[in-house]
Every structure is written in structure tokens, then in C-alpha cells.
Protein backbone atom coordinates (compact mmCIF):
# COMPACT_ATOMS: atom_id res chain seq x y z
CA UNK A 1 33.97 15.68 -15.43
CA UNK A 2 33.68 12.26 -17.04
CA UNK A 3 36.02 10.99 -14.99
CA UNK A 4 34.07 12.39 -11.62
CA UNK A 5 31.30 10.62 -13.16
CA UNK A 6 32.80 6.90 -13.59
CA UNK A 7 34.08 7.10 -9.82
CA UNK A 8 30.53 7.81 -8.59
CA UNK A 9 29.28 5.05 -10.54
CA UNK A 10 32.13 3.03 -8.95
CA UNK A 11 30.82 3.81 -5.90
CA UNK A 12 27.09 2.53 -6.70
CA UNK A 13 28.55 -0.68 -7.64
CA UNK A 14 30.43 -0.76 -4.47
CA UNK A 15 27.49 -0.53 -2.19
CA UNK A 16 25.54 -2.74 -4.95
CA UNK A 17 28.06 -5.13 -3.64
CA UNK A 18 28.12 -4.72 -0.32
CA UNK A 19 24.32 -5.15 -0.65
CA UNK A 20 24.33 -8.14 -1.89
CA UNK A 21 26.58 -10.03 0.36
CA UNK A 22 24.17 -9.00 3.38
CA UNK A 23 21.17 -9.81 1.16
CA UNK A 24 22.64 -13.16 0.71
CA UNK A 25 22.98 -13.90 4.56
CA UNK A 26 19.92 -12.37 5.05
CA UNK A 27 18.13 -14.75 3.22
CA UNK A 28 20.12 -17.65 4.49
CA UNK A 29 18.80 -16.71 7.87
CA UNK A 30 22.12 -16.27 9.28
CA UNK A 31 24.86 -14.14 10.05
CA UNK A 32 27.71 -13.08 8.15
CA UNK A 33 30.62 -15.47 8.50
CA UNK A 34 34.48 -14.59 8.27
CA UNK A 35 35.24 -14.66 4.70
CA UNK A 36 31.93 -12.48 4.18
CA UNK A 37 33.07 -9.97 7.18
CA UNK A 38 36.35 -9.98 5.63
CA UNK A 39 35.09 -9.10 2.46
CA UNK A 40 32.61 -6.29 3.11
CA UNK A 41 35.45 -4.64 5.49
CA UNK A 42 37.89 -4.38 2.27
CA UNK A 43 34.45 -3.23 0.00
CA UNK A 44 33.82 -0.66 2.96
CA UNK A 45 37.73 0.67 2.75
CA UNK A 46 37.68 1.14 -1.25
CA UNK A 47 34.42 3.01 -0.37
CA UNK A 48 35.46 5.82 1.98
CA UNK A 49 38.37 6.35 -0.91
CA UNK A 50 35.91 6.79 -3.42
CA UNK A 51 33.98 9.43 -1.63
CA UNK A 52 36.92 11.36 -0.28
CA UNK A 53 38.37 11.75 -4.05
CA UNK A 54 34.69 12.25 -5.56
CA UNK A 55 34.11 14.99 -2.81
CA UNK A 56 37.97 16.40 -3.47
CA UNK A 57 37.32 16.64 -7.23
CA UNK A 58 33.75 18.30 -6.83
CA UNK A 59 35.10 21.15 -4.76
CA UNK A 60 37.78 21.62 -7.20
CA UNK A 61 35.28 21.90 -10.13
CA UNK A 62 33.19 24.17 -8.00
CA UNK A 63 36.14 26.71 -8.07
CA UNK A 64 36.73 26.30 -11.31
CA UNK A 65 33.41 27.57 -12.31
CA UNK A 66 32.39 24.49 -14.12
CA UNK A 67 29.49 23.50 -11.97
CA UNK A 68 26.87 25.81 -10.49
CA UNK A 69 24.05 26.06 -8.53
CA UNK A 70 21.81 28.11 -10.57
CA UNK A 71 21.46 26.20 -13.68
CA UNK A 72 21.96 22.65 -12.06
CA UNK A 73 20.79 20.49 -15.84
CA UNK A 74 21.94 23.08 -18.22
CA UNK A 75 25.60 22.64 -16.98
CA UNK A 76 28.50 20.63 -19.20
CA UNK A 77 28.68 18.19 -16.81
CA UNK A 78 27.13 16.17 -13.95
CA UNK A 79 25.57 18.85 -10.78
CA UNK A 80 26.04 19.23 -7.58
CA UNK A 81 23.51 21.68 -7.01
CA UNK A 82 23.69 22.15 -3.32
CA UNK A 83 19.70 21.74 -2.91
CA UNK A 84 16.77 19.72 -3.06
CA UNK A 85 14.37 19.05 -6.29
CA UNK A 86 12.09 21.28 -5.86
CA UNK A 87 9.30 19.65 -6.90
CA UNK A 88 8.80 15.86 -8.61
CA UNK A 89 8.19 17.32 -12.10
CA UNK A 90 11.54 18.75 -11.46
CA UNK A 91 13.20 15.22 -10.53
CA UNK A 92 11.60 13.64 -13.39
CA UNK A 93 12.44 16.01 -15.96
CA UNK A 94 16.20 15.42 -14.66
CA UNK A 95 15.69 11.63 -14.72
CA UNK A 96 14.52 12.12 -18.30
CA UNK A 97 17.85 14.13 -19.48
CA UNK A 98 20.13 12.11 -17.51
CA UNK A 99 19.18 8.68 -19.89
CA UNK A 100 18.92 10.73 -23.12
CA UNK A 101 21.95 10.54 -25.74
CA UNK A 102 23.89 13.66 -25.39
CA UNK A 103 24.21 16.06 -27.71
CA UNK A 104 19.97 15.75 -27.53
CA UNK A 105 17.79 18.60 -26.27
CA UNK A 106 14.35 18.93 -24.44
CA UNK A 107 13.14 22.75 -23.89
CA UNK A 108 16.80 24.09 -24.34
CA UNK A 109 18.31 21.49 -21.86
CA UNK A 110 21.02 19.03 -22.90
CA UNK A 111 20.77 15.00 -22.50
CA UNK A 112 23.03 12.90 -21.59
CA UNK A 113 24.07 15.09 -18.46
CA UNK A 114 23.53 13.45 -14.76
CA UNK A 115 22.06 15.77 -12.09
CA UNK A 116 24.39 15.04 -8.97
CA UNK A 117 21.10 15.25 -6.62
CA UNK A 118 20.14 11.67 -8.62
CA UNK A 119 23.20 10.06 -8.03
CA UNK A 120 23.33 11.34 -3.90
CA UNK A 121 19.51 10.87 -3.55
CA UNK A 122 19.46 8.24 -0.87
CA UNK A 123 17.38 5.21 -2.14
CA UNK A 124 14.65 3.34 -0.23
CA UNK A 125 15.61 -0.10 -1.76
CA UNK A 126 18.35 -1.40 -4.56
CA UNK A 127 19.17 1.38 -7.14
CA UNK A 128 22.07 2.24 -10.39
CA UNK A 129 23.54 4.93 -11.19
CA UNK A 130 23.52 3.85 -14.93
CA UNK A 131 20.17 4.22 -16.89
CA UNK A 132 20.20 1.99 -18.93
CA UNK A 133 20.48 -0.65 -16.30
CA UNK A 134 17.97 0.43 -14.02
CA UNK A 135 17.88 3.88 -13.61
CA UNK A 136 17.47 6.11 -10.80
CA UNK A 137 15.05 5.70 -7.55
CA UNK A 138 12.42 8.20 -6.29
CA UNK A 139 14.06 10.46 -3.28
CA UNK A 140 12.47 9.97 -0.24
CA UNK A 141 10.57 13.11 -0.02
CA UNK A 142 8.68 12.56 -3.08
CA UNK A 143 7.79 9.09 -2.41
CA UNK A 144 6.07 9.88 0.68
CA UNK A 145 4.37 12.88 -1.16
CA UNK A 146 3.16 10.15 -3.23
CA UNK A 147 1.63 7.22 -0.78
CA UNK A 148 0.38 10.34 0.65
CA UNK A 149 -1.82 11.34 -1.55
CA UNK A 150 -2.59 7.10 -2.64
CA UNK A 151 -3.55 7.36 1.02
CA UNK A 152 -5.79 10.15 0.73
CA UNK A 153 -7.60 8.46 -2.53
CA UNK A 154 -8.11 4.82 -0.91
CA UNK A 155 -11.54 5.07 0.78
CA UNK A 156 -10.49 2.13 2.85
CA UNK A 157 -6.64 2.15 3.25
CA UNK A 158 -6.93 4.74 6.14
CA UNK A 159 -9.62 2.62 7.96
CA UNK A 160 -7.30 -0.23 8.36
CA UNK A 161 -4.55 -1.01 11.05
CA UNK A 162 -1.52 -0.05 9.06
CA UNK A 163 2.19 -1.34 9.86
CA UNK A 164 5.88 -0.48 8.10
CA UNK A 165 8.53 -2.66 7.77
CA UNK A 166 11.99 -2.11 8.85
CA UNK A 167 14.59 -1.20 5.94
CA UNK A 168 15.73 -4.88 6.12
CA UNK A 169 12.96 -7.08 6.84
CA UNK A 170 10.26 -8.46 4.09
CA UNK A 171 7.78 -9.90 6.21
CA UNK A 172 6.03 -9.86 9.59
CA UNK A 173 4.80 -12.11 12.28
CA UNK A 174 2.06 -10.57 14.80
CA UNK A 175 0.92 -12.99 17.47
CA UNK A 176 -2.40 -13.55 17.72
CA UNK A 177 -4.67 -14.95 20.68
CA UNK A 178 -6.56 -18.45 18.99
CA UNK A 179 -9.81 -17.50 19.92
CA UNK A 180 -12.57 -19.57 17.47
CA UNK A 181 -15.42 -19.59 20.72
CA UNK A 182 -16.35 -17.64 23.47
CA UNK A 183 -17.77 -20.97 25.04
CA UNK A 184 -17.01 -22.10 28.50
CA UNK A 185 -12.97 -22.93 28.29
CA UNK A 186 -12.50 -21.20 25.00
CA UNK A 187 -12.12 -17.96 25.81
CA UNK A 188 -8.81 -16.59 24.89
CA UNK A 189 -8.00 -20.08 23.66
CA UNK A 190 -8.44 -22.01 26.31
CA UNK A 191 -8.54 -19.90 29.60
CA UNK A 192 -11.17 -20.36 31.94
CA UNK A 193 -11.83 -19.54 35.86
CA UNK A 194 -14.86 -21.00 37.93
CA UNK A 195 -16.31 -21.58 41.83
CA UNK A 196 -14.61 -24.34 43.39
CA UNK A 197 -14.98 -25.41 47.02
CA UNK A 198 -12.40 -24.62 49.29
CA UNK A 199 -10.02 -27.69 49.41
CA UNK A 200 -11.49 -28.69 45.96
CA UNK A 201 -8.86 -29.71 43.48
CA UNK A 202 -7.65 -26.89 41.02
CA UNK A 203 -8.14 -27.11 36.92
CA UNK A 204 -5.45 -25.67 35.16
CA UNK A 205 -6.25 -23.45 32.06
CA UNK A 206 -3.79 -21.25 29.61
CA UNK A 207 -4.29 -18.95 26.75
CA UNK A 208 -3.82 -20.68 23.55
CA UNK A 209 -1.67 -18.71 20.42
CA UNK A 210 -1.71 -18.26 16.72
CA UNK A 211 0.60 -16.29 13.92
CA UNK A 212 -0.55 -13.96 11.34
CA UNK A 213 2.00 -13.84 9.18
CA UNK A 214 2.31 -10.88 6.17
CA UNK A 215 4.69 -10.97 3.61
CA UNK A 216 5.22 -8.18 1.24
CA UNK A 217 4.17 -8.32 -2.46
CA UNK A 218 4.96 -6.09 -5.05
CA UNK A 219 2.36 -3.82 -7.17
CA UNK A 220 4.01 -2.52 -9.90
CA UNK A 221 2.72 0.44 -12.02
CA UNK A 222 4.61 1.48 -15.70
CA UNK A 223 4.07 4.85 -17.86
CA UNK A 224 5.29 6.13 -21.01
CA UNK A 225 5.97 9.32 -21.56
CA UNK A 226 6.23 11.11 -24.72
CA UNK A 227 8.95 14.12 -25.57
CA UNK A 228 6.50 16.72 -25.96
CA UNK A 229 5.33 15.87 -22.51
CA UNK A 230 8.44 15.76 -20.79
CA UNK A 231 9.24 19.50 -21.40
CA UNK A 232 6.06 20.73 -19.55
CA UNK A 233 7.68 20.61 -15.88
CA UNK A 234 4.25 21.49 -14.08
CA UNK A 235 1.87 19.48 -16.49
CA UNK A 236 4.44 16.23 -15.67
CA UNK A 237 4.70 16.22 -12.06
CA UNK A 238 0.56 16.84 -11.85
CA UNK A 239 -0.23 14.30 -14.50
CA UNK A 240 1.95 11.85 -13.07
CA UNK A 241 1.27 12.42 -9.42
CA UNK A 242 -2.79 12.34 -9.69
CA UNK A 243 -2.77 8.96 -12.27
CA UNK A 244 -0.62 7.16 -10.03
CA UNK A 245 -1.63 8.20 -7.00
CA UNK A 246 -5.76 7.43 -8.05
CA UNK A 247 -4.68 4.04 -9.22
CA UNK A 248 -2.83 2.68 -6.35
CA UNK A 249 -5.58 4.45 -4.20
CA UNK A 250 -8.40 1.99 -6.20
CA UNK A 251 -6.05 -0.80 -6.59
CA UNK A 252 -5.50 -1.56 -2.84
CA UNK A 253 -8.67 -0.82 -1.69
CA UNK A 254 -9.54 -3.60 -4.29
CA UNK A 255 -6.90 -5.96 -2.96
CA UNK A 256 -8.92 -5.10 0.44
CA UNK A 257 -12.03 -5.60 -0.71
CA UNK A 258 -11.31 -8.71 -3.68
CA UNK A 259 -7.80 -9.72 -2.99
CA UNK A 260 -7.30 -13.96 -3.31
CA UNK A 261 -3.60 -13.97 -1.35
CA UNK A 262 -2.19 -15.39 -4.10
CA UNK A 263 0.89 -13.02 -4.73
CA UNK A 264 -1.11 -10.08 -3.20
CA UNK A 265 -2.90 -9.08 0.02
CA UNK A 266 -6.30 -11.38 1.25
CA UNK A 267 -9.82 -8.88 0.92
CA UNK A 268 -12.56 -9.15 3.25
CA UNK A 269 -14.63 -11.00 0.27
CA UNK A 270 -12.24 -13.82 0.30
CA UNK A 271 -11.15 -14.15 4.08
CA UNK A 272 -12.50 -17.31 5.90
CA UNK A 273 -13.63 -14.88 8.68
CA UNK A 274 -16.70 -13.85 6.18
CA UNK A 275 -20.07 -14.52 7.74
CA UNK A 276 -22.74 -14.87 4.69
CA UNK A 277 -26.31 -13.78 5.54
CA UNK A 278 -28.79 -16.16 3.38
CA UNK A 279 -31.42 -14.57 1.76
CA UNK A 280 -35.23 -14.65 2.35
CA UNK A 281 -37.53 -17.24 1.29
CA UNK A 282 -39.06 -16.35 -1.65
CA UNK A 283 -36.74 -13.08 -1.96
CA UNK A 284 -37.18 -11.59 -5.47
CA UNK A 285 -33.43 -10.90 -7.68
CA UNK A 286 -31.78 -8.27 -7.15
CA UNK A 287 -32.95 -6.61 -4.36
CA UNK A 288 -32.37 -5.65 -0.29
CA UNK A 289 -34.87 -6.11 2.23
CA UNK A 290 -35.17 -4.36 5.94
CA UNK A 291 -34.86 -8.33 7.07
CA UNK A 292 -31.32 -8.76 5.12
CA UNK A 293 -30.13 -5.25 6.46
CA UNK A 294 -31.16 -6.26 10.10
CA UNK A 295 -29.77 -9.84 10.24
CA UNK A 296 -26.64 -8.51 8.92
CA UNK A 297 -26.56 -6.24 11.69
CA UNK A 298 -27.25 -9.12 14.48
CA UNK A 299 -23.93 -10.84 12.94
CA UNK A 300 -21.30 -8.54 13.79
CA UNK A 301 -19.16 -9.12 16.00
CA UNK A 302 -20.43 -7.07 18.99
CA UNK A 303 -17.07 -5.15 19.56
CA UNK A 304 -17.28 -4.40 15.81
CA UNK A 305 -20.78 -2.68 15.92
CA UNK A 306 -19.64 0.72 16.45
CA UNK A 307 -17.09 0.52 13.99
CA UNK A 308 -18.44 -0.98 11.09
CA UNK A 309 -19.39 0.92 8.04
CA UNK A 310 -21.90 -0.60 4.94
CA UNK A 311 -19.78 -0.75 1.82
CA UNK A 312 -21.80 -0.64 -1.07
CA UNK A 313 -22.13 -0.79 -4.99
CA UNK A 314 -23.79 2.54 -6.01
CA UNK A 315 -26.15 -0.22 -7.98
CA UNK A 316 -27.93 -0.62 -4.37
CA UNK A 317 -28.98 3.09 -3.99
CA UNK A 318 -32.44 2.73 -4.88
CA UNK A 319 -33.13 -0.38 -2.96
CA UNK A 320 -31.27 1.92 0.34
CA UNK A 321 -34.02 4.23 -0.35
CA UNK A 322 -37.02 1.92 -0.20
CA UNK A 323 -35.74 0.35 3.16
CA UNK A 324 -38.57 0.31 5.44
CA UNK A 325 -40.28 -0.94 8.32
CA UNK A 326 -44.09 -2.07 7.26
CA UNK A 327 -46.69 -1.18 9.83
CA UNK A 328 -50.33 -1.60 8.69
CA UNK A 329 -50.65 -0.06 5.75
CA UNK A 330 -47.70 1.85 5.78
CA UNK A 331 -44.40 1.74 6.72
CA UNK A 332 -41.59 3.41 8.99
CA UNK A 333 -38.27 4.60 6.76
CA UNK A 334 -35.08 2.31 8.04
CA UNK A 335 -32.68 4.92 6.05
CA UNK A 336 -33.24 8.77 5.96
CA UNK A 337 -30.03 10.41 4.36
CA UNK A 338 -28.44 12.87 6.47
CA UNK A 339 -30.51 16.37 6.33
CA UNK A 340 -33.44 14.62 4.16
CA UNK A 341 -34.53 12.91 1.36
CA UNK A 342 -33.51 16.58 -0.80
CA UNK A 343 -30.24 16.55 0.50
CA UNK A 344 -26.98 14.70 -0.56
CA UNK A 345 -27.63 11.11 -0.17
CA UNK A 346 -25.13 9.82 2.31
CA UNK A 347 -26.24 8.90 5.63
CA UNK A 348 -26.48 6.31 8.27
CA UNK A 349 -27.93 2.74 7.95
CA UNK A 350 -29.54 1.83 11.44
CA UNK A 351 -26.36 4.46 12.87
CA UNK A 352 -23.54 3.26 10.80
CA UNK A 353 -22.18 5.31 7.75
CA UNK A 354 -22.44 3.95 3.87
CA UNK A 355 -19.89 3.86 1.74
CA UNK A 356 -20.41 3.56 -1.61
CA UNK A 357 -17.38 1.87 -3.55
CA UNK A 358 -16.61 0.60 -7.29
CA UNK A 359 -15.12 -2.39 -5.55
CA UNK A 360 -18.20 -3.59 -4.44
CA UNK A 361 -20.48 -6.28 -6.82
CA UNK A 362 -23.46 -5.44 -8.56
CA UNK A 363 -26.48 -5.42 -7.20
CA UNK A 364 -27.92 -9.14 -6.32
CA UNK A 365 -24.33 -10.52 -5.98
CA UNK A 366 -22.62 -11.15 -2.82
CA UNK A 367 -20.56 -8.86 -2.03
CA UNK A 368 -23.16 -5.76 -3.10
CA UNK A 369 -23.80 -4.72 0.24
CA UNK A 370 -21.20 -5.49 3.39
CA UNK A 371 -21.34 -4.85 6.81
CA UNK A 372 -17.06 -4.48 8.07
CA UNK A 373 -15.02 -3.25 10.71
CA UNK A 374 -11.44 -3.13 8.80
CA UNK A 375 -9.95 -2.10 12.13
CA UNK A 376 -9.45 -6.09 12.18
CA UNK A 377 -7.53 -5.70 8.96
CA UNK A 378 -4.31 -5.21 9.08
CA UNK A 379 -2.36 -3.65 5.68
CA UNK A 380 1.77 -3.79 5.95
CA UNK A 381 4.10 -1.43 4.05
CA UNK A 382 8.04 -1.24 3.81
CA UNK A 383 9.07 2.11 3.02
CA UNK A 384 8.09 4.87 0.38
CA UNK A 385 7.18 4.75 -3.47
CA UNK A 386 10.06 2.97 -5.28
CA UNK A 387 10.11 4.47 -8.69
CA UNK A 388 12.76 4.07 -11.83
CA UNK A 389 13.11 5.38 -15.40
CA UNK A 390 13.98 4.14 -18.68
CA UNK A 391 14.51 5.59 -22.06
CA UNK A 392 15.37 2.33 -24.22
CA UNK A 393 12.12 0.03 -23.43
CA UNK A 394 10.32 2.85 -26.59
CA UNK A 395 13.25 4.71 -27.64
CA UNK A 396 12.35 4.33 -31.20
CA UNK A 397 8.42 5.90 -29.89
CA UNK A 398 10.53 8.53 -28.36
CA UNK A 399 8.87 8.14 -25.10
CA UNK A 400 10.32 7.37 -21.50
CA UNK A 401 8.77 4.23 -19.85
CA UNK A 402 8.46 5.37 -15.72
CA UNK A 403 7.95 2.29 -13.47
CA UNK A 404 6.78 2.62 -10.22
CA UNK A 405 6.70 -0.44 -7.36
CA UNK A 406 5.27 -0.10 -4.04
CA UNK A 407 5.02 -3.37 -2.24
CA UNK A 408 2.69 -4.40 0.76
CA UNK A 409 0.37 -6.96 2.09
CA UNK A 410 -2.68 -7.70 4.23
CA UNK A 411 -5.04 -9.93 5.68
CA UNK A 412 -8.02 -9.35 7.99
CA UNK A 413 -7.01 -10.26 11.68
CA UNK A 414 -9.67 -13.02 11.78
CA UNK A 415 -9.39 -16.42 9.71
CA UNK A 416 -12.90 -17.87 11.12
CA UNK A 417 -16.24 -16.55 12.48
CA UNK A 418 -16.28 -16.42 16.55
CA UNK A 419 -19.27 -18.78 18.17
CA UNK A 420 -20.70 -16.41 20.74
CA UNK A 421 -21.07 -17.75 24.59
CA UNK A 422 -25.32 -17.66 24.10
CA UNK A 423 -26.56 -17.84 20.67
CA UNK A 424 -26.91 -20.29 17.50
CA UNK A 425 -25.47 -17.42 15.40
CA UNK A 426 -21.29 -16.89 14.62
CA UNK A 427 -20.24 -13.45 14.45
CA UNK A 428 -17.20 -11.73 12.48
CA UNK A 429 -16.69 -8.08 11.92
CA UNK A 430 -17.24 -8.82 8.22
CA UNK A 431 -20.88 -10.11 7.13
CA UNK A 432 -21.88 -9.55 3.56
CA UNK A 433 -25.20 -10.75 1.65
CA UNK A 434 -26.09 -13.77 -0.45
CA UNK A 435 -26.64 -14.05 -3.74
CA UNK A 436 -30.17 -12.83 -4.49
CA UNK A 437 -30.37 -14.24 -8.26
């Protein structure tokens, strides 16, 4: 059994190898030359040899009765179960007994023996077979389970225009039309038509181009985990699976809100395409007027209007409510929540939805109340969840360190305000608030 074990760990280092001579010309920006072809061919030979005796000595064990599919971690010796985990707390507990010294026990099962479905488990990105020098990746199926569910907590990931990367590129380049004006011969960058007379001499015009250019970044989550934990299957997948998945959820939808560029995706807050409405004269601290809420408004970008939403900081609430229209004496509501003032607050702001989020500054500070379309922002992704274990970062704690990585960018599709054709007034489909100090 040890012996089936070293040749599958052969094999990792095989395809580690062969990995790494592609990665190399890959970031060379070439292709592989002779030597390298020569190389990987030999690599690729040693490789089908390794899986024709690891899948000759499996079958033999099989008959022999010394590994079986019913009891896949409780076994003497490394399993090849036949099936799928059947759930992540499942995979994780197996993770966790694979790196523990054997002859140790969690809930009745021994450590130090290697589920077979971690070593076959196809990996989104660079893995090891070893433990103690990296560990073992995520499956497929539960990383998607994961972003999933990070999907489902981001209030504005799934607004966004969202892109995946191919298994062997790191970055993206989406042309773009350089459009800064809608003047007279800046349409579309430069493209313009007019009334000539009929043997008149012709003007040529052409579209002029940009690059928007996204390069993944990594956002790396760890956990500890202590023994007592680990031997609760159901209370470790959910605890996991609802911490993580929360905090990427808020942490990207900060990045889309906040984010500087620098080693992670650009926010709204930061982009150069942010229109700032000043505030009025004389306009007391900390508060929002119906003038502020309508100027706003007038500086969207008119294509954006029916898209945008008003991200707020819950701080702003009560100045929502006192939004209003004075007439005389009194006063016509700009914001009634949606079934009345006794019903749950959300509603509509002059026909667009609020969304309150953490992300969002206090009240007074720019950045407390936006107006933004973030179908101009574009997020990028390269596969699932990468996640690996460890038990030696706090053996002596007697807890297992879990790191996940899940690495993306983004940038809003704009990088300046648009001057309209008629008007004194830029536009973007992201226009936030001054300071009101």
C-alpha cells in the first residue's frame, strides 16, 4: 500500500513538472522550443507508466479485500472509493486525516491515511499530493458550491458584467471604443457624418480605440480549526461554508465599492469615471437634500438611468425619509417606501431601488449615498475556489490551518466622465455626493 502511495506521489511531481516547463514559456510569451518539447514528451512517457502500474496495483488490492468502498478513511491504507465526497464536510474531514501522524485518531478514524478521491480530485490550479508541502486542492464541485453561495451573499457581485478566464491565461484585454465626448467628431472616438453638397469634397472620419486591461489578483482567506471541531462532519462543512462564503461575499463587494487597484480590483469610489455632485450653499453637516438627490439624478449617464440603483449607508435612512418637495407650507414626499410608511422600508428613490450597504461611508462623507449602474463594471474570475490544508502551521495548538485563494479583478468600464452633445454637465453611470462636513 505504501508503495501504491509513493508512485502516485511520483506522478504529482511528474505533472508538477510538466507544469512548470509550460508555465515557464508561458510567461516568456513564447512557445515551447525543442529541448523543452523534447523534454515534456519523455515527462509525458514516464507518466502513462505511472498510471498504468498505479491503476494495475489498485485493482489487485481491490481483490484482495484490502480497500473498500464502504468505509473509504477507516481503511489500512490509501482509498479508492469509487465515488464522489459527498458533501465538503466530508472532503475536509478527509483532508484533515490525510496530514495527521498515523497511528492518531479523530471520531474512531485513523490519521495518516490518504483518501484516493484527494489524490484523483482534478485541481483547478497547481496542487501536492504531500501535506506537508502544500496539501490538497478543493474538487471542483465544491468550489463552485462555494463562489456560489459568495455569489449569492455579494449584494453587488451579481449586478456586474462578470467574465472567466481560460485555465491558462491570467489576464484579459477587452477593447474598448475611446469615447470621452459626444461632441460633433467625437462620437465613437472620432466618427462623424454630415450634409455635403454634391461634388463637395469628402472628410474622412474613423472610430478611435482603447484597452481595458484586467489582471487577476489573489484574495486569500486562512482558518484554523481545532480537533474537537474537526470530528463534527455536518457542523464543519456549515461553519466553514457560511464564514467563507459571507466574507468573500462582503470583501468583493468592498473591492467594488472601495477598491484602490493597487494589487486588487478598482471600486466605483476610486475610478476616474466618478462624477462628484457639490453640495448646497449653505448645506448643514450631515445631511441629504431633495436638490442633492435630484442633481445626482441629472448626472447619469442617460443610458444608465434605468439601471442605476442608490447605494447607501443605513446612516442615511432618516434623512431618505424626510426627502421632500416644499410647496407653500408644506411639502410633497420624494420617497414613499414600497406599501407605506408602516411597511418594510425599501423602496424606490424617484423610480430607482436603494440599496443599503456596510460598504458605503457614513453619513456626510462622500461616498454615503451613490447613484451607479455597475453594468459598466466589469469583475473577472479564473476558475473555482482554490482551497489547501495544513496541519504543521499550529500543530502544537492542535488545530488545522485551511487556506482558501480565489483570485479576480475589476474595473468599471469607464476611466472619465462623458461631455454630453448639449449641456455644461459630464455624465458617468457613477455620481456620488460631496462631503457635507
Amino acid at each position: 500500500m505504501n508503495r501504491l502511495l509513493e508512485k502516485k506521489r511520483d506522478l504529482g511531481e511528474l505533472q508538477d513538472k510538466i507544469l512548470a516547463v509550460q508555465s515557464k514559456a508561458e510567461a516568456e510569451k513564447r512557445s515551447l522550443n525543442k529541448d523543452e518539447y523534447t523534454e515534456i514528451n519523455g515527462l509525458l512517457d514516464q507518466v502513462e507508466v505511472l498510471e498504468k502500474d498505479i491503476e494495475t496495483e489498485e485493482r489487485m488490492l481491490r481483490v484482495a479485500g484490502r480497500v473498500t468502498a464502504s468505509d473509504p478513511v477507516q481503511s489500512s491504507g490509501p482509498v479508492h472509493s469509487g465515488r464522489e465526497f459527498s458533501s465538503m464536510g466530508e472532503f475536509l474531514q478527509a483532508v484533515i486525516l490525510a496530514g495527521m501522524p498515523a497511528g492518531e485518531a479523530i471520531a474512531g478514524k485513523r490519521g495518516g491515511i490518504v483518501d484516493n478521491r484527494l489524490i484523483e480530485a482534478r485541481a483547478t490550479g497547481l496542487s501536492e499530493g504531500v501535506p506537508a508541502e502544500g496539501g490538497f486542492l478543493l474538487t471542483q464541485d465544491f468550489a463552485d458550491e462555494l463562489i456560489k453561495r459568495t455569489y449569492q451573499t455579494g449584494k453587488l457581485i451579481p449586478a456586474c458584467r462578470k467574465f472567466s478566464l481560460s485555465k491558462r491565461s491570467n489576464s484579459i484585454k477587452i477593447p474598448m471604443v475611446d469615447e470621452t465626448s459626444r461632441a460633433n467628431g467625437s462620437r465613437w472616438g472620432g466618427i462623424q457624418v454630415y450634409s455635403a453638397d454634391e461634388a463637395a469634397e469628402k472628410t474622412a472620419s474613423k472610430p478611435k480605440w482603447g484597452v481595458l486591461e484586467l489582471t487577476l489578483n489573489k484574495i486569500v482567506g486562512l482558518c484554523y480549526l481545532t480537533d474537537e471541531l474537526i470530528e463534527d462532519v455536518s457542523f464543519l462543512e456549515q461553519w466553514v461554508s457560511a464564514g467563507f462564503s459571507e466574507e468573500y461575499g462582503f470583501k468583493i463587494d468592498d473591492y467594488i465599492f472601495n477598491g484602490d487597484g493597487a494589487g486588487k480590483p478598482l471600486g466605483v469610489m476610486q475610478s476616474g469615471a466618478l462624477v462628484t455632485v457639490a453640495k448646497e450653499t449653505g448645506q448643514a453637516a450631515k445631511t441629504i437634500l431633495a436638490e442633492n438627490v435630484e442633481k445626482m439624478y441629472s448626472r447619469m449617464w442617460v443610458d444608465s438611468v434605468g439601471k442605476g440603483v442608490w447605494a447607501i449607508n443605513q446612516d442615511c435612512w432618516p434623512q431618505i425619509f424626510q426627502l421632500h418637495h416644499v410647496i407653500g407650507t408644506g411639502g410633497v414626499p420624494m420617497f414613499v417606501p414600497s406599501g407605506g410608511i408602516v411597511s418594510a422600508p425599501f423602496g424606490a428613490l424617484l423610480g430607482r431601488p436603494i440599496l443599503p450597504i456596510e460598504q458605503a461611508e457614513t453619513l456626510g462623507t462622500v461616498g454615503d449615498i451613490v447613484f451607479m449602474d455597475l453594468s459598466q463594471y466589469i469583475l473577472m474570475d479564473k476558475g473555482g475556489l482554490q482551497q489547501a490544508s495544513s496541519i504543521h502551521v499550529r500543530f502544537v495548538y492542535d488545530e488545522m490551518v485551511l487556506r482558501f485563494v480565489y483570485r479576480l479583478d475589476g474595473q468599471p468600464m469607464w476611466d472619465t466622465p462623458l461631455t454630453p452633445y448639449k449641456g455644461s454637465a459630464t455624465t458617468s453611470p457613477f455620481v456620488a455626493l460631496a462631503t457635507r462636513a
